[in-house]
N, C-alpha and C. Protein backbone atom coordinates (compact mmCIF):
# COMPACT_ATOMS: atom_id res chain seq x y z
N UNK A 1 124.42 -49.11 8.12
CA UNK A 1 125.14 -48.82 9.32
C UNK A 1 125.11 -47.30 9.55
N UNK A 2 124.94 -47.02 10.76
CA UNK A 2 125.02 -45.60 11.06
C UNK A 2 126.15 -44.93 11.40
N UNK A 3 126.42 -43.68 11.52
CA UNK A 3 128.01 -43.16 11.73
C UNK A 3 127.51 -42.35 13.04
N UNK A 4 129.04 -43.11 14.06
CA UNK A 4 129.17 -42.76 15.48
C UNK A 4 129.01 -41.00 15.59
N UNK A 5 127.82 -40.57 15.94
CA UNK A 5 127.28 -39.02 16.09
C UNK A 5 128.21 -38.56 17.59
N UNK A 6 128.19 -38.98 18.59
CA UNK A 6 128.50 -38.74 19.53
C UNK A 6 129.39 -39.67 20.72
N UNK A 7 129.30 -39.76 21.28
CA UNK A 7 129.61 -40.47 22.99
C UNK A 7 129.59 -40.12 23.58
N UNK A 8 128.44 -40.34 24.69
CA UNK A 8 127.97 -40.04 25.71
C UNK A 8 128.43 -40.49 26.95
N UNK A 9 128.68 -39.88 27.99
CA UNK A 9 129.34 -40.65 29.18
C UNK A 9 128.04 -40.69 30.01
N UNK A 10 128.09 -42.14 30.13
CA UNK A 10 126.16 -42.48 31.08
C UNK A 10 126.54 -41.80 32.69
N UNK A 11 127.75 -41.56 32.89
CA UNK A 11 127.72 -41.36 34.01
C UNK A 11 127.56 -39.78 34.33
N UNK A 12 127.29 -39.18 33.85
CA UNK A 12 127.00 -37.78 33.70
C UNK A 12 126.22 -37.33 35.10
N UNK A 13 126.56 -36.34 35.40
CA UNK A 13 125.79 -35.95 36.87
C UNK A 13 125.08 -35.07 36.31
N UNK A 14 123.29 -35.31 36.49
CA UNK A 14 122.92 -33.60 35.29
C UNK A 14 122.65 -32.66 36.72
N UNK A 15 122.50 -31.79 36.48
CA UNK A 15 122.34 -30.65 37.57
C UNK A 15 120.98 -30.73 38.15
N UNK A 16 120.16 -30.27 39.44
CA UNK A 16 119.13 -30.91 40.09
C UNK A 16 118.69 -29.74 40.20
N UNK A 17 118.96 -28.60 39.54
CA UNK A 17 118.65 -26.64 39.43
C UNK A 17 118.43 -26.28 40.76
N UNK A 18 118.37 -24.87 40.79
CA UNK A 18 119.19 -24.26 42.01
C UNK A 18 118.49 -24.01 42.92
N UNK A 19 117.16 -24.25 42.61
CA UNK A 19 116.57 -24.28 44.28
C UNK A 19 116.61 -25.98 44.55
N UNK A 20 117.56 -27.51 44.79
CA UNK A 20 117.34 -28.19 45.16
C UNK A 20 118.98 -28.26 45.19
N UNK A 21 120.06 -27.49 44.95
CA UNK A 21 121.13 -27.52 45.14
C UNK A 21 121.46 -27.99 47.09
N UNK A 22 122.13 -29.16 47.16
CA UNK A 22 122.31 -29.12 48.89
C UNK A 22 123.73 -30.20 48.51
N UNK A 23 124.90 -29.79 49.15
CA UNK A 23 126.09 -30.49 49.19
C UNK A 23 127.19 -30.31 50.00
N UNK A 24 127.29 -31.88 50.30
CA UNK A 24 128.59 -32.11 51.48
C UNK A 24 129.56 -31.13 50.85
N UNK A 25 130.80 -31.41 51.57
CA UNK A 25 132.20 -30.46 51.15
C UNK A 25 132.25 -31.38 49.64
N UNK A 26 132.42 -32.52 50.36
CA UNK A 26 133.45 -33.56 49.44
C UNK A 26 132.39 -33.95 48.27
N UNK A 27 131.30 -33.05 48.43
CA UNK A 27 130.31 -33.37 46.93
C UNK A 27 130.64 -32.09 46.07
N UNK A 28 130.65 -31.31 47.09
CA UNK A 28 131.31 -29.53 46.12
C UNK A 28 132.91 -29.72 45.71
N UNK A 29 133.52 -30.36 46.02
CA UNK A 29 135.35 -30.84 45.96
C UNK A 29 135.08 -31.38 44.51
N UNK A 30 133.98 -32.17 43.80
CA UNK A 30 133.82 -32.99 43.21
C UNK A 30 133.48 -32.36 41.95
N UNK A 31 132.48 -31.44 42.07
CA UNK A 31 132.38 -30.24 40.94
C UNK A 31 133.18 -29.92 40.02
N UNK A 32 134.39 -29.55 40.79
CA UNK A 32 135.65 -29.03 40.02
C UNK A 32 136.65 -29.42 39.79
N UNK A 33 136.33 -31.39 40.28
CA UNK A 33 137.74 -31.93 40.16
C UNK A 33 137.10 -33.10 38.84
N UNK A 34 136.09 -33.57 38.88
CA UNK A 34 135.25 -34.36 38.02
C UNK A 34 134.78 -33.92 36.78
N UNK A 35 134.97 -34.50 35.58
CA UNK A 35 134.18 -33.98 34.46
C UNK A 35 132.63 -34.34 34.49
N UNK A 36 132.26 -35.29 35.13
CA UNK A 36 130.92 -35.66 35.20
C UNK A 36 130.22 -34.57 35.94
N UNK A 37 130.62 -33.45 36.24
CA UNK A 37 129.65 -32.70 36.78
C UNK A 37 129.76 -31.47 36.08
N UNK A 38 130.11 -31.28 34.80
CA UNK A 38 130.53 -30.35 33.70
C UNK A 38 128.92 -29.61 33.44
N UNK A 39 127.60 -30.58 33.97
CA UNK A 39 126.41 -29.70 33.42
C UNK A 39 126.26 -28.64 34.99
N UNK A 40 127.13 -29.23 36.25
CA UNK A 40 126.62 -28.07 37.61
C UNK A 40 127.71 -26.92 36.97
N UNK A 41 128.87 -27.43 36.36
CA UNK A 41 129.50 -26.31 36.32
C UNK A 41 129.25 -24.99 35.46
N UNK A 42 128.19 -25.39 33.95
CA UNK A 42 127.92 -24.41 33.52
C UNK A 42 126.74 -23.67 34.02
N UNK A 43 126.01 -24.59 34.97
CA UNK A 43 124.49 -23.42 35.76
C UNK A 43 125.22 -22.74 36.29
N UNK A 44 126.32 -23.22 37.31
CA UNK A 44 126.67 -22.39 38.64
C UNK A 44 127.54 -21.17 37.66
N UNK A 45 128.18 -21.20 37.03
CA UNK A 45 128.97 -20.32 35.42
C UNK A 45 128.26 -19.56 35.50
N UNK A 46 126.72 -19.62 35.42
CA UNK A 46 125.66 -18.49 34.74
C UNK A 46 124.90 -17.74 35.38
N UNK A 47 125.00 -17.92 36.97
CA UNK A 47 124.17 -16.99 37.78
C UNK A 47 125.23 -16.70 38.86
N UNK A 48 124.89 -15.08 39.70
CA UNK A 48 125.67 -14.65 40.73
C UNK A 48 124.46 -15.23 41.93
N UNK A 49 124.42 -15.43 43.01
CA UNK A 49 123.61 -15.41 44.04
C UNK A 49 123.93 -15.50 45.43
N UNK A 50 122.93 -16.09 46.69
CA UNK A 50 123.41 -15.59 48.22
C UNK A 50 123.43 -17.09 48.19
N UNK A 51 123.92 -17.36 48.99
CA UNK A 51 124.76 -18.83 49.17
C UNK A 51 124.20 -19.13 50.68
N UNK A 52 124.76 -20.30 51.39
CA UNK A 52 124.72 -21.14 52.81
C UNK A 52 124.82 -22.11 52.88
N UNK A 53 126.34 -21.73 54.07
CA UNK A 53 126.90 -22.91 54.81
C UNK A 53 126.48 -23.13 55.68
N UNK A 54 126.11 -24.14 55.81
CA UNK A 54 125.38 -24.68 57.62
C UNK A 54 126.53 -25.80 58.03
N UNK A 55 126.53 -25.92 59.16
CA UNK A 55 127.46 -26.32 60.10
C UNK A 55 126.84 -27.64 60.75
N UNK A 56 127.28 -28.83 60.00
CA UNK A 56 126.30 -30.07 60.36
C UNK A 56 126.53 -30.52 62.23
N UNK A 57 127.93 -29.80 62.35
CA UNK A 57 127.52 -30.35 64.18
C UNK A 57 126.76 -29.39 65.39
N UNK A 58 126.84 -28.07 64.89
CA UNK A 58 126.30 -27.17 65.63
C UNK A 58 125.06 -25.95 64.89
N UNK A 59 125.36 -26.27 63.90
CA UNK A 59 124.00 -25.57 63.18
C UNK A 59 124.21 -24.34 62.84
N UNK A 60 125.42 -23.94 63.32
CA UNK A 60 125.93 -22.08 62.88
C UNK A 60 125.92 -21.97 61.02
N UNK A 61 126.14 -20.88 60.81
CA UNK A 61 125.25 -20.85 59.57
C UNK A 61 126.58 -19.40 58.83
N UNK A 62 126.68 -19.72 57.43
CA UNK A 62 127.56 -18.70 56.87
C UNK A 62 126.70 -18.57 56.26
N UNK A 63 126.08 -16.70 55.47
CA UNK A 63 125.73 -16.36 54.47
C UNK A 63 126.87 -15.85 53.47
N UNK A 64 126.81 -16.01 52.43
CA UNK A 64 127.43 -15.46 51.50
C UNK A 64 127.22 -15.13 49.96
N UNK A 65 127.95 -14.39 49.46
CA UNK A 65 127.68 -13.75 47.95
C UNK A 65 128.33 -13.85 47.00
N UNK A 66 128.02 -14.31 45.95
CA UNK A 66 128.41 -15.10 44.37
C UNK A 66 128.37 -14.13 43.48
N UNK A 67 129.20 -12.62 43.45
CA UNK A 67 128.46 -11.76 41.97
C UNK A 67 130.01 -11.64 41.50
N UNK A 68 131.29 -12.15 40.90
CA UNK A 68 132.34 -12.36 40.53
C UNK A 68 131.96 -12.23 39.12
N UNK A 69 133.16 -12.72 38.80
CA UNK A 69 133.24 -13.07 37.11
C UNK A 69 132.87 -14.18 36.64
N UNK A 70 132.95 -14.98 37.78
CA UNK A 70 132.69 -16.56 37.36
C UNK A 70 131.82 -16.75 38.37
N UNK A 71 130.87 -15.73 38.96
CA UNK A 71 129.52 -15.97 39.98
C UNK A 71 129.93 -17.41 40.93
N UNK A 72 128.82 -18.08 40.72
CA UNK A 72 128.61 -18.79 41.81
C UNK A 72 129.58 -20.52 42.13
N UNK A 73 130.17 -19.97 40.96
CA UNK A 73 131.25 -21.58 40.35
C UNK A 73 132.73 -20.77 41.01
N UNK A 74 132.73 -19.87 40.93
CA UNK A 74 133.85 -18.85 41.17
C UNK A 74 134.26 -18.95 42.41
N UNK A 75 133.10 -18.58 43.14
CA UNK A 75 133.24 -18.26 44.57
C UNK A 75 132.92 -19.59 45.14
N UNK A 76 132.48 -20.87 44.66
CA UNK A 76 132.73 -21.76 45.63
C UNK A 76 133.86 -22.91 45.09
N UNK A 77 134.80 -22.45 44.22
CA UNK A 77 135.82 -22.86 43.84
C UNK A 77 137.01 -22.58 44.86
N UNK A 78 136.88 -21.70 45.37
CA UNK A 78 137.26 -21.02 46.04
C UNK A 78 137.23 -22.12 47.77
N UNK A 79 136.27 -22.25 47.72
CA UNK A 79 135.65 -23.03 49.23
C UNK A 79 136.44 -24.44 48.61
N UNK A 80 136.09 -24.90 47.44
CA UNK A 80 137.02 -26.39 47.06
C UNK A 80 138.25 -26.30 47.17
N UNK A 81 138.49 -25.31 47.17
CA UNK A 81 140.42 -25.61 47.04
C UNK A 81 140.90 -25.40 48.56
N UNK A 82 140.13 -24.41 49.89
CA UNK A 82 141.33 -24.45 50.53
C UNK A 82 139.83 -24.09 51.94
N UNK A 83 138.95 -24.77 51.83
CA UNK A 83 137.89 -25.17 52.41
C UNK A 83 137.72 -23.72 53.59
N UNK A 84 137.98 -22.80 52.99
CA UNK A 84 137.52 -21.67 54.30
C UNK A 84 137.42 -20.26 53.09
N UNK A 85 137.67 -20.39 51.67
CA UNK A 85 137.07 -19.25 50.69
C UNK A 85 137.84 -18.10 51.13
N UNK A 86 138.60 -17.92 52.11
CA UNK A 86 139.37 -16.67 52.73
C UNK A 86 138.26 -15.78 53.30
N UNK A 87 137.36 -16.45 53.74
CA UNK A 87 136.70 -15.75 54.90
C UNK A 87 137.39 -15.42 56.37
N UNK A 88 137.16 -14.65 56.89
CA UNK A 88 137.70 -14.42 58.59
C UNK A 88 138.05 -15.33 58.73
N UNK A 89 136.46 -15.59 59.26
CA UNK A 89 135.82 -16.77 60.92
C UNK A 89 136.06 -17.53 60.03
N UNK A 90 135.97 -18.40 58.92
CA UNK A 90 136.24 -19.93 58.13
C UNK A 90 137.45 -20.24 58.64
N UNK A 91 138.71 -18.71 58.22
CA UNK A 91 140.27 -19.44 58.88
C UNK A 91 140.17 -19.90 59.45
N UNK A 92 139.55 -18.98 60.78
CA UNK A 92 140.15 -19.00 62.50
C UNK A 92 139.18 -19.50 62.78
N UNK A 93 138.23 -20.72 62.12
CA UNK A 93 137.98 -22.23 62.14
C UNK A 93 138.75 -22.93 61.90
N UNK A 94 139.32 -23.00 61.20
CA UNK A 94 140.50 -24.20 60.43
C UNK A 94 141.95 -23.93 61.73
N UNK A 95 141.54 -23.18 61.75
CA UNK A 95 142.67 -23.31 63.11
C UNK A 95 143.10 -23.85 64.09
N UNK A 96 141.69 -24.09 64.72
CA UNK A 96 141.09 -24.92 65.86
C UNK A 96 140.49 -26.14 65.42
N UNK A 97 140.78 -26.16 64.37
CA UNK A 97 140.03 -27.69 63.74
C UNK A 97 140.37 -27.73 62.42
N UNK A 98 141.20 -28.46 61.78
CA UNK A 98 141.31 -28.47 60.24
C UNK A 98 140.44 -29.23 59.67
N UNK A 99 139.56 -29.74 59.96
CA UNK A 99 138.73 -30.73 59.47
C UNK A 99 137.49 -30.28 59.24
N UNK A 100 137.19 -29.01 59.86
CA UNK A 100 135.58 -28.55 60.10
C UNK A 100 134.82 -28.26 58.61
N UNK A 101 135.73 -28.45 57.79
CA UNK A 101 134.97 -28.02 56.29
C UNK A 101 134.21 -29.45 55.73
N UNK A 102 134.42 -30.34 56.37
CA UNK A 102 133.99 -32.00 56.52
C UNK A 102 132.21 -31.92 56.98
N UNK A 103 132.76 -30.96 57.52
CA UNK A 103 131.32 -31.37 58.26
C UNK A 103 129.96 -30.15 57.86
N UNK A 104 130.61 -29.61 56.84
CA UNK A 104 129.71 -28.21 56.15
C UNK A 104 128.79 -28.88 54.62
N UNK A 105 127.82 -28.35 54.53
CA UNK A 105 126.75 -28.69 53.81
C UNK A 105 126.67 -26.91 53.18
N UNK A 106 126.72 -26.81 51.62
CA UNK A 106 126.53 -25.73 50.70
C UNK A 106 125.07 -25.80 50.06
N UNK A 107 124.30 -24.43 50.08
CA UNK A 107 123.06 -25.00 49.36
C UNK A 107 123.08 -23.39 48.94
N UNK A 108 121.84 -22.93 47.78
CA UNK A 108 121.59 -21.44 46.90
C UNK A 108 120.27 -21.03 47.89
N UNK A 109 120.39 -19.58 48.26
CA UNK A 109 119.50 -19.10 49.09
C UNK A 109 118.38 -18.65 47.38
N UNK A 110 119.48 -17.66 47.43
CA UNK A 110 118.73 -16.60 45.61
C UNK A 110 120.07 -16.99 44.70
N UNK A 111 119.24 -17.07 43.14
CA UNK A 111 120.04 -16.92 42.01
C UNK A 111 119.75 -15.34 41.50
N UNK A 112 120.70 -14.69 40.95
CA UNK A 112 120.17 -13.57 39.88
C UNK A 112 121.15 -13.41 38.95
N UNK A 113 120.87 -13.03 37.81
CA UNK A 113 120.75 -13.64 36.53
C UNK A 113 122.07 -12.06 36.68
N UNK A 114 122.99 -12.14 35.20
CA UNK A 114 124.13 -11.91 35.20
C UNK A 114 123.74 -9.76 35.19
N UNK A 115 122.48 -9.59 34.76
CA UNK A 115 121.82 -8.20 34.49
C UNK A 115 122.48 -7.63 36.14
N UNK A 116 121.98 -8.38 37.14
CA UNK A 116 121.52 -7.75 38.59
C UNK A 116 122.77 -7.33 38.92
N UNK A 117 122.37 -6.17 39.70
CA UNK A 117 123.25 -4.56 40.28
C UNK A 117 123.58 -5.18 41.23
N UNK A 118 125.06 -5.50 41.69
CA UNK A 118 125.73 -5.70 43.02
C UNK A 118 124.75 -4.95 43.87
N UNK A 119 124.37 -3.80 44.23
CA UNK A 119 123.52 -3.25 45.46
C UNK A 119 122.31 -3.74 45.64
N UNK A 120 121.92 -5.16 44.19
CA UNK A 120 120.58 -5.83 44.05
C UNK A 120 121.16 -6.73 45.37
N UNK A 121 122.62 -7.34 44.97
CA UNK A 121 122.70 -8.39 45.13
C UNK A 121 123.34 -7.99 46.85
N UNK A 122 123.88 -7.14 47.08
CA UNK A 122 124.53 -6.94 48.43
C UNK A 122 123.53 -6.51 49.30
N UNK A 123 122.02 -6.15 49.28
CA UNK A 123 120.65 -6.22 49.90
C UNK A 123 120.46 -7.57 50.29
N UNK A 124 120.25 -8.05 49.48
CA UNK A 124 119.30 -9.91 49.68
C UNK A 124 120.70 -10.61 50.65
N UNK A 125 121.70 -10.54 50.46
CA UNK A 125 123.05 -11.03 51.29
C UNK A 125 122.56 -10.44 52.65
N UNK A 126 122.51 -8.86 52.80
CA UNK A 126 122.42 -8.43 54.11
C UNK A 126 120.86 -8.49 54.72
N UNK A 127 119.82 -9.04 54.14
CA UNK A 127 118.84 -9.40 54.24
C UNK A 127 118.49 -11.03 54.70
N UNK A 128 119.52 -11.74 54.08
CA UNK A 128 119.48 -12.82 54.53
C UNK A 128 120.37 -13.39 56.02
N UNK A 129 121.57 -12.51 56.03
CA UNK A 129 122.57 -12.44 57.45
C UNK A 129 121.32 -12.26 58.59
N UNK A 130 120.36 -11.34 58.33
CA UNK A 130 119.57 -10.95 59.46
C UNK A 130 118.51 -11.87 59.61
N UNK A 131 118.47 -12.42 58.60
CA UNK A 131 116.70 -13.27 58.84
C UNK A 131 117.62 -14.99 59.42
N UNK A 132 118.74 -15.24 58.95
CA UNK A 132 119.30 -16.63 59.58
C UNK A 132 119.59 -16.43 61.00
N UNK A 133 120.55 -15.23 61.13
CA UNK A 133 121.37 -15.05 62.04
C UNK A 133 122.25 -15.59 61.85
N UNK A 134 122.82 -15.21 61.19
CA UNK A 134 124.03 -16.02 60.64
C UNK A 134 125.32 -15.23 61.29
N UNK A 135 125.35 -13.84 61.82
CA UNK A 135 126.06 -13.20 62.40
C UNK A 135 126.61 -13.32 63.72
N UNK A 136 128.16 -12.96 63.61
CA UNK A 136 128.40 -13.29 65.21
C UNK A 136 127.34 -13.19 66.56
N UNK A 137 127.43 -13.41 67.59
CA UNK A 137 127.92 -14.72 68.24
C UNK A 137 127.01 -15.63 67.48
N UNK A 138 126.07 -15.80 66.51
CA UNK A 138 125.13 -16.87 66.49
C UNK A 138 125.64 -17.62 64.96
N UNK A 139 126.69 -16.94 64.59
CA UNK A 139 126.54 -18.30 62.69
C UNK A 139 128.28 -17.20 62.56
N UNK A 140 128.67 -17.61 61.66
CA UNK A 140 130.22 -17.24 61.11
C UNK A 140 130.25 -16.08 60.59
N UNK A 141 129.71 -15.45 60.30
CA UNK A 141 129.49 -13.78 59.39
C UNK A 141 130.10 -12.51 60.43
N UNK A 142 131.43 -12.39 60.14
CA UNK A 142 131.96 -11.04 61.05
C UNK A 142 131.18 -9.99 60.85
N UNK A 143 130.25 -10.08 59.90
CA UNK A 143 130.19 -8.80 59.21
C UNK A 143 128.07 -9.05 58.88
């Protein structure tokens, strides 16, 4: 007879790595409320990067930036708990619509690894605002 080494939970969500990352709200809600997704939580743990929200009824577009303490698990922990991250324009969405975080899809533009210089990482952010348009009047980015 052999002696019980482990237990495995079959239901395990393994991570799909970060260039195929794409998720509803209520799939990112799930991250941090679920243990089955304990393998997204240590990738997203280990890299800072530029982020995007797209806007499934009108297509407007948030860029954003993951270089915290807890990078990219950090900052969209943040989006799970109170679905606008304390952005501006996210509020004064939720204002006019409390529901609009329903209808947002999260995906990884760039990862960079824990070495990279905020001014690495605050380039490729303001590099990417300009190449989406993610900036007022055309996507949510005051800035």
């Amino acid at each position: 007879m052999l002696p019980v080494v482990e237990i495995a939970d079959p239901d395990v969500v393994p991570f799909v790595g970060f260039d195929r990352v794409f998720l509803t709200y209520a799939e990112l809600r799930k991250i941090f409320d679920d243990s089955r997704y304990q393998h997204w939580v240590t990738a997203l743990k280990a890299v800072q990067g530029i982020y995007l929200i797209a806007d499934t009824s009108n297509g407007r577009l948030y860029v954003g930036k993951a270089d915290g303490g807890e990078r990219i698990y950090g900052r969209w922990s943040a989006y799970g708990r109170n679905g606008h991250g304390d952005n501006i324009e996210l509020k004064r969405l939720m204002r006019s619509d409390p529901d609009y975080c329903e209808r947002f899809v999260y995906s990884l533009l760039r990862v960079f690894g824990p070495e990279a210089t905020q001014e690495t990482v605050n380039s490729a952010e303001s590099h990417y605002k300009k190449a989406l348009l993610s900036r007022i009047p055309h996507g949510y980015n005051a800035s």
